[in-house]
N, C-alpha and C. Protein backbone atom coordinates (compact mmCIF):
# COMPACT_ATOMS: atom_id res chain seq x y z
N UNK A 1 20.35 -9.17 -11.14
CA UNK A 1 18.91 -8.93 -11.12
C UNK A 1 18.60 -7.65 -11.89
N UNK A 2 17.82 -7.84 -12.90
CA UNK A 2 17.28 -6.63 -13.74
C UNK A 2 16.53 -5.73 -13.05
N UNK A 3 16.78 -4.01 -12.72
CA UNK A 3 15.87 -3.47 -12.14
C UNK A 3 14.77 -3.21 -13.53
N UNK A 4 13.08 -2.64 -13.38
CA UNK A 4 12.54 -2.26 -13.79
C UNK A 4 12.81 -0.69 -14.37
N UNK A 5 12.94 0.09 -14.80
CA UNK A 5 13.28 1.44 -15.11
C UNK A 5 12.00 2.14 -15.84
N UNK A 6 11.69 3.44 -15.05
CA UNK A 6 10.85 4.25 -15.31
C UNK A 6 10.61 4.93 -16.68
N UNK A 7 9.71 4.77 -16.87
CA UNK A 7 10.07 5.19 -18.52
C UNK A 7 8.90 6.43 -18.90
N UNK A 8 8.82 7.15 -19.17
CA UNK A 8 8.20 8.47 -19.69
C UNK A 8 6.84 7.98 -20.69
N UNK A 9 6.00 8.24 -20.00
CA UNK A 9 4.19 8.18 -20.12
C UNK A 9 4.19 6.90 -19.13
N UNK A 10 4.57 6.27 -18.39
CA UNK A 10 3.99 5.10 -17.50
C UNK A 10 3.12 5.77 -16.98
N UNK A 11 2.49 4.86 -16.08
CA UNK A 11 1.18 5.46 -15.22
C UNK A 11 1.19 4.83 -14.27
N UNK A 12 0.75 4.74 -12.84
CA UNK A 12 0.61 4.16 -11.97
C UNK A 12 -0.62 4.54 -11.17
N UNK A 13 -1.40 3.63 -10.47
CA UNK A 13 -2.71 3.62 -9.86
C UNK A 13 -2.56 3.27 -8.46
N UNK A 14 -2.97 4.01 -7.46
CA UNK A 14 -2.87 3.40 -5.79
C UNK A 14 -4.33 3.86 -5.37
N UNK A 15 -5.57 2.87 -4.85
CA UNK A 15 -6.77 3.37 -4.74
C UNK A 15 -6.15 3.07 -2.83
N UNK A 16 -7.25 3.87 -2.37
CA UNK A 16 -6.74 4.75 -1.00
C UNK A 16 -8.08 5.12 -0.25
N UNK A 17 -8.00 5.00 0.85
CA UNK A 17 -8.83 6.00 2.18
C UNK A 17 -8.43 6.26 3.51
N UNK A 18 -9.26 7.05 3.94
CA UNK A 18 -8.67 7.47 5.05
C UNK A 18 -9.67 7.38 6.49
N UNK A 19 -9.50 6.86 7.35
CA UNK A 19 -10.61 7.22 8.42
C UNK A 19 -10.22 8.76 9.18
N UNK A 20 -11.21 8.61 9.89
CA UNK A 20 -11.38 10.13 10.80
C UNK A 20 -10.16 9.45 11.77
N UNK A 21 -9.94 8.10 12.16
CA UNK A 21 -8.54 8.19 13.17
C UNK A 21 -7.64 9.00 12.84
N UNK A 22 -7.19 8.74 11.12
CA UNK A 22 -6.21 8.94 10.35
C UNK A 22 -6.31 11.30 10.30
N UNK A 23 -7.09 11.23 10.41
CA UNK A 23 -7.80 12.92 10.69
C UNK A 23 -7.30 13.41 12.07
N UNK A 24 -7.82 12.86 12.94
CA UNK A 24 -7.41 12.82 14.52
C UNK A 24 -5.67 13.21 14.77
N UNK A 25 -4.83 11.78 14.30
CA UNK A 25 -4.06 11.51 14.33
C UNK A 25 -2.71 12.76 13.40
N UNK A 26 -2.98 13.43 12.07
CA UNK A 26 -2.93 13.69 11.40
C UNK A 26 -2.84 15.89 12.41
N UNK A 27 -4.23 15.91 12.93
CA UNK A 27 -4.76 17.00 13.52
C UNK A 27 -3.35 17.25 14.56
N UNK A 28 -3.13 16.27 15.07
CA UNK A 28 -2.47 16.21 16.93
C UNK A 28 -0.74 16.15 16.07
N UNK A 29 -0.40 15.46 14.97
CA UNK A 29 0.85 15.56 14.40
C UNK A 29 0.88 16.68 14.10
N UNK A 30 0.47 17.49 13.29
CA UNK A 30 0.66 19.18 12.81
C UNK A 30 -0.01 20.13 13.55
N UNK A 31 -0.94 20.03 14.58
CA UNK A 31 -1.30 20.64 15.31
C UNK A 31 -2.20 22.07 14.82
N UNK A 32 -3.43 21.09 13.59
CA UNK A 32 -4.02 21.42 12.76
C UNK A 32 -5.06 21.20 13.49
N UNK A 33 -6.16 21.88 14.34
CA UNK A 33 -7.12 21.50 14.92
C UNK A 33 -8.19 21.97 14.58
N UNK A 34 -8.43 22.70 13.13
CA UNK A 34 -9.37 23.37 12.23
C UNK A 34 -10.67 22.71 12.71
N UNK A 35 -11.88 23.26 13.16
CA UNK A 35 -12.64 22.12 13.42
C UNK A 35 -13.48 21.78 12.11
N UNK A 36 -13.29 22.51 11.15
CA UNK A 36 -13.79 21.65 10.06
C UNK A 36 -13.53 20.24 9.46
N UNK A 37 -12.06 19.63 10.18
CA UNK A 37 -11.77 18.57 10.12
C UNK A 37 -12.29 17.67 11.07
N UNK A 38 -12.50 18.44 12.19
CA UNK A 38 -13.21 17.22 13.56
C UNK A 38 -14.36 17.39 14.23
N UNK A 39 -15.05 18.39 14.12
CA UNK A 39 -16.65 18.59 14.61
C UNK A 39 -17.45 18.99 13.58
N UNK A 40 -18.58 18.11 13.16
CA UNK A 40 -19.26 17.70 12.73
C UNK A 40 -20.40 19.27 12.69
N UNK A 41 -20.73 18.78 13.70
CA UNK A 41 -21.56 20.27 13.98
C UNK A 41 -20.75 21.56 13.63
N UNK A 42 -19.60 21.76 13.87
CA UNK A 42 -19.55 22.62 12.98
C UNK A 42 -19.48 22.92 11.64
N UNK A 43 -18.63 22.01 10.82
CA UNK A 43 -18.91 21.55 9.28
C UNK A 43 -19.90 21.65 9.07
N UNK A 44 -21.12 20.97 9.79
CA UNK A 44 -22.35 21.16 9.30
C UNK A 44 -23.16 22.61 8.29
N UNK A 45 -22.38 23.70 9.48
CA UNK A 45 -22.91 24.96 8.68
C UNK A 45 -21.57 25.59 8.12
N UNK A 46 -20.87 24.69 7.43
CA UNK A 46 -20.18 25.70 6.49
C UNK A 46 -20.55 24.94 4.93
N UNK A 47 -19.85 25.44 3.92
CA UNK A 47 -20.21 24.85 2.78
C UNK A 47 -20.00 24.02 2.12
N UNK A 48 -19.70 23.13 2.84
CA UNK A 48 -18.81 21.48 3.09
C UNK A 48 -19.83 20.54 3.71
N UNK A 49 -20.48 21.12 4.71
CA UNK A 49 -21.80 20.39 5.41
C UNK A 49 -21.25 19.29 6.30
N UNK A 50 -20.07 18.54 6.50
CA UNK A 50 -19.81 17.35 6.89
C UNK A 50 -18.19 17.84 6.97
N UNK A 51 -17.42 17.38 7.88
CA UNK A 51 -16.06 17.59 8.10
C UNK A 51 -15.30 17.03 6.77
N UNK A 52 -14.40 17.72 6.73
CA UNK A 52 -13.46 17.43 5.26
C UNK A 52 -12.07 17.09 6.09
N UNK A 53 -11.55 16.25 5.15
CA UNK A 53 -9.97 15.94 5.89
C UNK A 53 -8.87 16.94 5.24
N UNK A 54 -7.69 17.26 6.16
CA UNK A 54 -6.72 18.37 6.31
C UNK A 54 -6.45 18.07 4.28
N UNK A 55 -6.27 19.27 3.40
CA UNK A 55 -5.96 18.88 2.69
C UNK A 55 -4.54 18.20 2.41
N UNK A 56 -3.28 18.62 2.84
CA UNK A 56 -2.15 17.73 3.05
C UNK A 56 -2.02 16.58 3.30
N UNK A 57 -2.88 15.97 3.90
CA UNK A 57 -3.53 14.87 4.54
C UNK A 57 -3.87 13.95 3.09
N UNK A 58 -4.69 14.45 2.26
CA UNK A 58 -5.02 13.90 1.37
C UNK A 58 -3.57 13.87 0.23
N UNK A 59 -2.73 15.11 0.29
CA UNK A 59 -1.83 14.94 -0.68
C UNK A 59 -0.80 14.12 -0.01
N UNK A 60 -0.74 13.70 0.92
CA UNK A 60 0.84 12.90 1.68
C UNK A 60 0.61 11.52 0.95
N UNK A 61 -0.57 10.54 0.37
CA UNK A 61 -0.54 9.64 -0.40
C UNK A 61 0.07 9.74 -1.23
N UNK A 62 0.70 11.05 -1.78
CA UNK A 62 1.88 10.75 -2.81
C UNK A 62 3.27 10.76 -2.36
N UNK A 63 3.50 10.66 -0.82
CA UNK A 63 4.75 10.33 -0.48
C UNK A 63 4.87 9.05 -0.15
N UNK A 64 3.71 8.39 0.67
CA UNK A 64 3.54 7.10 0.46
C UNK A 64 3.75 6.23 -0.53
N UNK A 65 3.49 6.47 -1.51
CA UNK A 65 3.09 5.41 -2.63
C UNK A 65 4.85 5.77 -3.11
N UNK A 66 5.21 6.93 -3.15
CA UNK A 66 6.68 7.43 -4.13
C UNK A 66 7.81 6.35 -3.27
N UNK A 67 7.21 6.90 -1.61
CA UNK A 67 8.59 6.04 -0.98
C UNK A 67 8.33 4.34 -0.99
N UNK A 68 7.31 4.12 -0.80
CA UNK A 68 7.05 2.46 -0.41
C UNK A 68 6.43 1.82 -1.80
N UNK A 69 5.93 1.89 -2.86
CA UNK A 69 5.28 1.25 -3.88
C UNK A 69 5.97 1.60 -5.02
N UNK A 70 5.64 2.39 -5.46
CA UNK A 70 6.28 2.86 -6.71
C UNK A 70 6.86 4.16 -6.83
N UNK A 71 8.05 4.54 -7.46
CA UNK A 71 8.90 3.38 -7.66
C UNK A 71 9.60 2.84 -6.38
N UNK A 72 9.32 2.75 -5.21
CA UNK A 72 9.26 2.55 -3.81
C UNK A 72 10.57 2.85 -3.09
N UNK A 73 11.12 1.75 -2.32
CA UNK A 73 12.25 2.10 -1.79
C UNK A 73 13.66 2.79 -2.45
N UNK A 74 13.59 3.78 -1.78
CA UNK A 74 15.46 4.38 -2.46
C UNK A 74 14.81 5.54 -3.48
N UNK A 75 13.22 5.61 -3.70
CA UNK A 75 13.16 7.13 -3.97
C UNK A 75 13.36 8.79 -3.05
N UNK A 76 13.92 9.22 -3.48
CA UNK A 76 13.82 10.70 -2.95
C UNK A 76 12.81 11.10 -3.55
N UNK A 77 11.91 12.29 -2.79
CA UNK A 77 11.09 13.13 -3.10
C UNK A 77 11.78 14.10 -2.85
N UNK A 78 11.96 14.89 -3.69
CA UNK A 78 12.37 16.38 -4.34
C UNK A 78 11.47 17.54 -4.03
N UNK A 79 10.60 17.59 -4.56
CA UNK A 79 9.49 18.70 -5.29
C UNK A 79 7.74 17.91 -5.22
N UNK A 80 7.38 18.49 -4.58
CA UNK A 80 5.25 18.85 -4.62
C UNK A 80 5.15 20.08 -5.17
N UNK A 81 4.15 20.14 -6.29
CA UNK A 81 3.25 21.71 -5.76
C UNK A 81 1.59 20.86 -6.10
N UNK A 82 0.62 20.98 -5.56
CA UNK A 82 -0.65 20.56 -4.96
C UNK A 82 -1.10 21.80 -5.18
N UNK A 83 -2.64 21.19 -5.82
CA UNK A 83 -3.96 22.18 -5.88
C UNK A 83 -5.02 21.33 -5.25
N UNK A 84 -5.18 22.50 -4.56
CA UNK A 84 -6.73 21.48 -3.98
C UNK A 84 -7.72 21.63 -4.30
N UNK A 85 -8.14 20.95 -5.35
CA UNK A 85 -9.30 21.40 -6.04
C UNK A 85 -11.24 21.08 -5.72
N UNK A 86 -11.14 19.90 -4.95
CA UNK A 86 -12.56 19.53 -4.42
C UNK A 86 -12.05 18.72 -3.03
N UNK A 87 -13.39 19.15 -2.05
CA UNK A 87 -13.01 17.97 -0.56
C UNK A 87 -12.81 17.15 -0.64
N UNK A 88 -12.27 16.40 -0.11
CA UNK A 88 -12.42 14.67 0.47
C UNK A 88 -12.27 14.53 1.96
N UNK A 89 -13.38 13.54 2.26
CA UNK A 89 -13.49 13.23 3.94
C UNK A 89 -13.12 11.44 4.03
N UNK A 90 -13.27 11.59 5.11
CA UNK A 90 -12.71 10.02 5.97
C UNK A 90 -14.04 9.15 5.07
N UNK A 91 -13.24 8.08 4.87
CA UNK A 91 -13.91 7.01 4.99
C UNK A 91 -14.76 6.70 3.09
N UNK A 92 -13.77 7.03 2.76
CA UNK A 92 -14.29 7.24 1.42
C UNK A 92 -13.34 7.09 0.42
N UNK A 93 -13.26 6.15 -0.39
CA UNK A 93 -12.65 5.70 -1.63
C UNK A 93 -12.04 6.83 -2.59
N UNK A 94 -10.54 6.66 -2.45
CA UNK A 94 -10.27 7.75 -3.62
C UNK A 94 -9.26 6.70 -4.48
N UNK A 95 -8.46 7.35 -5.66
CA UNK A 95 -8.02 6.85 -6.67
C UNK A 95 -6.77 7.97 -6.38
N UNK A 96 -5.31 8.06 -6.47
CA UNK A 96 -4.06 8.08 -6.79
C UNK A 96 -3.38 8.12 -7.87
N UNK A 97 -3.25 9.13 -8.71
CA UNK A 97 -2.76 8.62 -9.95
C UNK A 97 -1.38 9.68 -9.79
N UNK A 98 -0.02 8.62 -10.61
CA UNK A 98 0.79 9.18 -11.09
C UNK A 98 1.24 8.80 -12.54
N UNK A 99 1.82 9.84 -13.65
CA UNK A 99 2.16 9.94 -14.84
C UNK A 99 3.58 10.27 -15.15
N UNK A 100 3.98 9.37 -15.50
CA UNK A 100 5.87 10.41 -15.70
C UNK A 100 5.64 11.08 -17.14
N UNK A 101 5.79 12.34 -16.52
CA UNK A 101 5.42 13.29 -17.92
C UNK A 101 7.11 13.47 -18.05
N UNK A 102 8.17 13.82 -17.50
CA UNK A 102 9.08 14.23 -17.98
C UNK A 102 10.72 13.28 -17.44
N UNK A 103 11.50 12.76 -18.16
CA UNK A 103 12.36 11.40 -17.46
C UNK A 103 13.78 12.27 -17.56
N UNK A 104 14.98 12.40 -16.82
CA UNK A 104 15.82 12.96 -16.50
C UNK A 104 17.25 12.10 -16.67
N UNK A 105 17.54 11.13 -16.90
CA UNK A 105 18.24 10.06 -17.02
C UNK A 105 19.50 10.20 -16.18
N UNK A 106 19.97 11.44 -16.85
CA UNK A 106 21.67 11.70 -16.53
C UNK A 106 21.26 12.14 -15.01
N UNK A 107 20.30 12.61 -14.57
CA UNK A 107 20.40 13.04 -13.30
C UNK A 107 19.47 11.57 -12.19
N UNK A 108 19.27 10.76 -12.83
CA UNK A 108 18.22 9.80 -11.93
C UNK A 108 16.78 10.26 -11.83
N UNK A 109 16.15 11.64 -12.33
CA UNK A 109 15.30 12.18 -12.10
C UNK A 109 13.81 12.24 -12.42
N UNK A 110 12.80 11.93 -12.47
CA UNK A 110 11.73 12.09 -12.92
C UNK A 110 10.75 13.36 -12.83
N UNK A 111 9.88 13.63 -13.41
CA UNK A 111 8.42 14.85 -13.21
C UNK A 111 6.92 13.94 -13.16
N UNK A 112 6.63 13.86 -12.47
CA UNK A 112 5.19 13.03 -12.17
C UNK A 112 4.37 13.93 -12.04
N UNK A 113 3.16 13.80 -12.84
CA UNK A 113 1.92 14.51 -12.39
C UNK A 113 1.62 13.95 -11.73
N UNK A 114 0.50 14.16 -10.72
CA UNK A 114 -0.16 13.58 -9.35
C UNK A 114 -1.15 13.63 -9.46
N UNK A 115 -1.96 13.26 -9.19
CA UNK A 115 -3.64 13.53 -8.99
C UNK A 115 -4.32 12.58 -7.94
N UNK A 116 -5.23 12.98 -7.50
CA UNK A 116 -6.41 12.19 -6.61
C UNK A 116 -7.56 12.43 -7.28
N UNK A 117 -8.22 11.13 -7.50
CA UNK A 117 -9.73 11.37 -8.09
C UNK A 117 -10.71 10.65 -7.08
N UNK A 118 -11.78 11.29 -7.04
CA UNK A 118 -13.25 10.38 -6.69
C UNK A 118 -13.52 10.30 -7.65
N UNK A 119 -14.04 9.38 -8.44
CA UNK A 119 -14.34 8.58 -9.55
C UNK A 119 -13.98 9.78 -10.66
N UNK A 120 -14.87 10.53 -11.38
CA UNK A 120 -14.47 11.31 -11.73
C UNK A 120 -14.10 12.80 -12.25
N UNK A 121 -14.63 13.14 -10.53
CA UNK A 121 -14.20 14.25 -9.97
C UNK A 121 -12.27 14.64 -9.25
N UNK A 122 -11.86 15.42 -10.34
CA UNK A 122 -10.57 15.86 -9.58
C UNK A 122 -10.31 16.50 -7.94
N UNK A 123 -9.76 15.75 -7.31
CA UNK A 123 -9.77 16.44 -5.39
C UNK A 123 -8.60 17.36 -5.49
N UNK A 124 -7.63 16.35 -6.31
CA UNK A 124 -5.67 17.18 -5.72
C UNK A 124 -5.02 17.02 -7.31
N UNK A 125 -4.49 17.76 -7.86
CA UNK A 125 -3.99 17.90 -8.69
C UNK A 125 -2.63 19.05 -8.26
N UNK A 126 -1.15 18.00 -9.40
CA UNK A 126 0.07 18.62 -8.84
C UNK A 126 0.93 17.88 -9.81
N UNK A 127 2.43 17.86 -9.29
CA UNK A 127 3.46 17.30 -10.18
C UNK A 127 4.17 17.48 -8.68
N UNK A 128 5.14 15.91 -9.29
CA UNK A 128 6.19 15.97 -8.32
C UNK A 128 7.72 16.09 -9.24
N UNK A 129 8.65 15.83 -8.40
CA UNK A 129 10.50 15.66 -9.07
C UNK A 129 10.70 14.64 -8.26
N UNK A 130 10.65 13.29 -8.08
CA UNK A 130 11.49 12.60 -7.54
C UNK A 130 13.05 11.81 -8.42
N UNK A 131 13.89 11.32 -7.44
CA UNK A 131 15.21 10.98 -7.63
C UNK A 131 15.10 9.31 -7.77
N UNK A 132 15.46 8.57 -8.38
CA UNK A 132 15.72 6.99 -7.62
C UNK A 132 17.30 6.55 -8.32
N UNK A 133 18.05 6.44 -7.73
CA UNK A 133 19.27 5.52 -7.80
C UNK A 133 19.49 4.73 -8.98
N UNK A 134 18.63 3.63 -9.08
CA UNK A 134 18.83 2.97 -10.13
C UNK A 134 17.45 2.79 -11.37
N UNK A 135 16.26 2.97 -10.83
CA UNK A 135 15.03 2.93 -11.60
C UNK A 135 14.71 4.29 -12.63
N UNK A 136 15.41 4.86 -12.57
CA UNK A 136 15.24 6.03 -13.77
C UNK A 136 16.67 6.85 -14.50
């Protein structure tokens, strides 16, 4: 069976959301209880106006997609560095993008830029290093 192999400029797309469970849930795992993520009234008067979700929260879709989709099972994740550049809250359509800017061969290795967009406003911008066995 031929594997597929990663090849330097691919691109990949994972569109994504999150509910306030996923916030909740997310809050009580890291024990992140910021209430700008869960009371409303208070978000209200900061400069966000409306609760925003944990930013990590928003960047862990790139461990998702690395371990289970693409290039999915049998990747290692290596290396994040994440900017958080605009909010994102529950319940709201974002876009996922990864780029193999740099391919490693002899080591299995890749460099992915990362990004999250609302249409087209940048939220998370970053690069990863993941490993895969046989796909790169």
């Amino acid at each position: 069976m031929e594997v597929n192999k990663i090849i330097l400029g691919e691109v990949f797309a994972y569109a994504f959301s999150f509910k306030q469970e996923d916030v909740e849930l997310f809050a009580k795992a890291t024990g992140d209880y910021n209430p700008i993520h869960l009371d409303s009234e208070y978000a209200s008067k900061t400069m966000f106006k409306t609760p925003i979700i944990h930013g990590f929260l928003g960047g862990s879709i790139f461990s998702k997609v690395f371990g289970t989709i693409w290039p999915g099972e049998g990747t290692i994740y290596l290396k994040q560095d994440l900017k958080f550049l605009s909010p994102m809250r529950a319940n709201h359509s974002y876009l996922a993008k990864f780029e193999v800017t740099e391919v490693f061969p002899e080591k299995n290795r890749a460099l992915v830029k990362t990004s999250v967009f609302d249409d087209d406003r940048i939220c998370i911008a970053g690069q990863a290093v993941i490993i895969h066995p046989t796909k790169l």
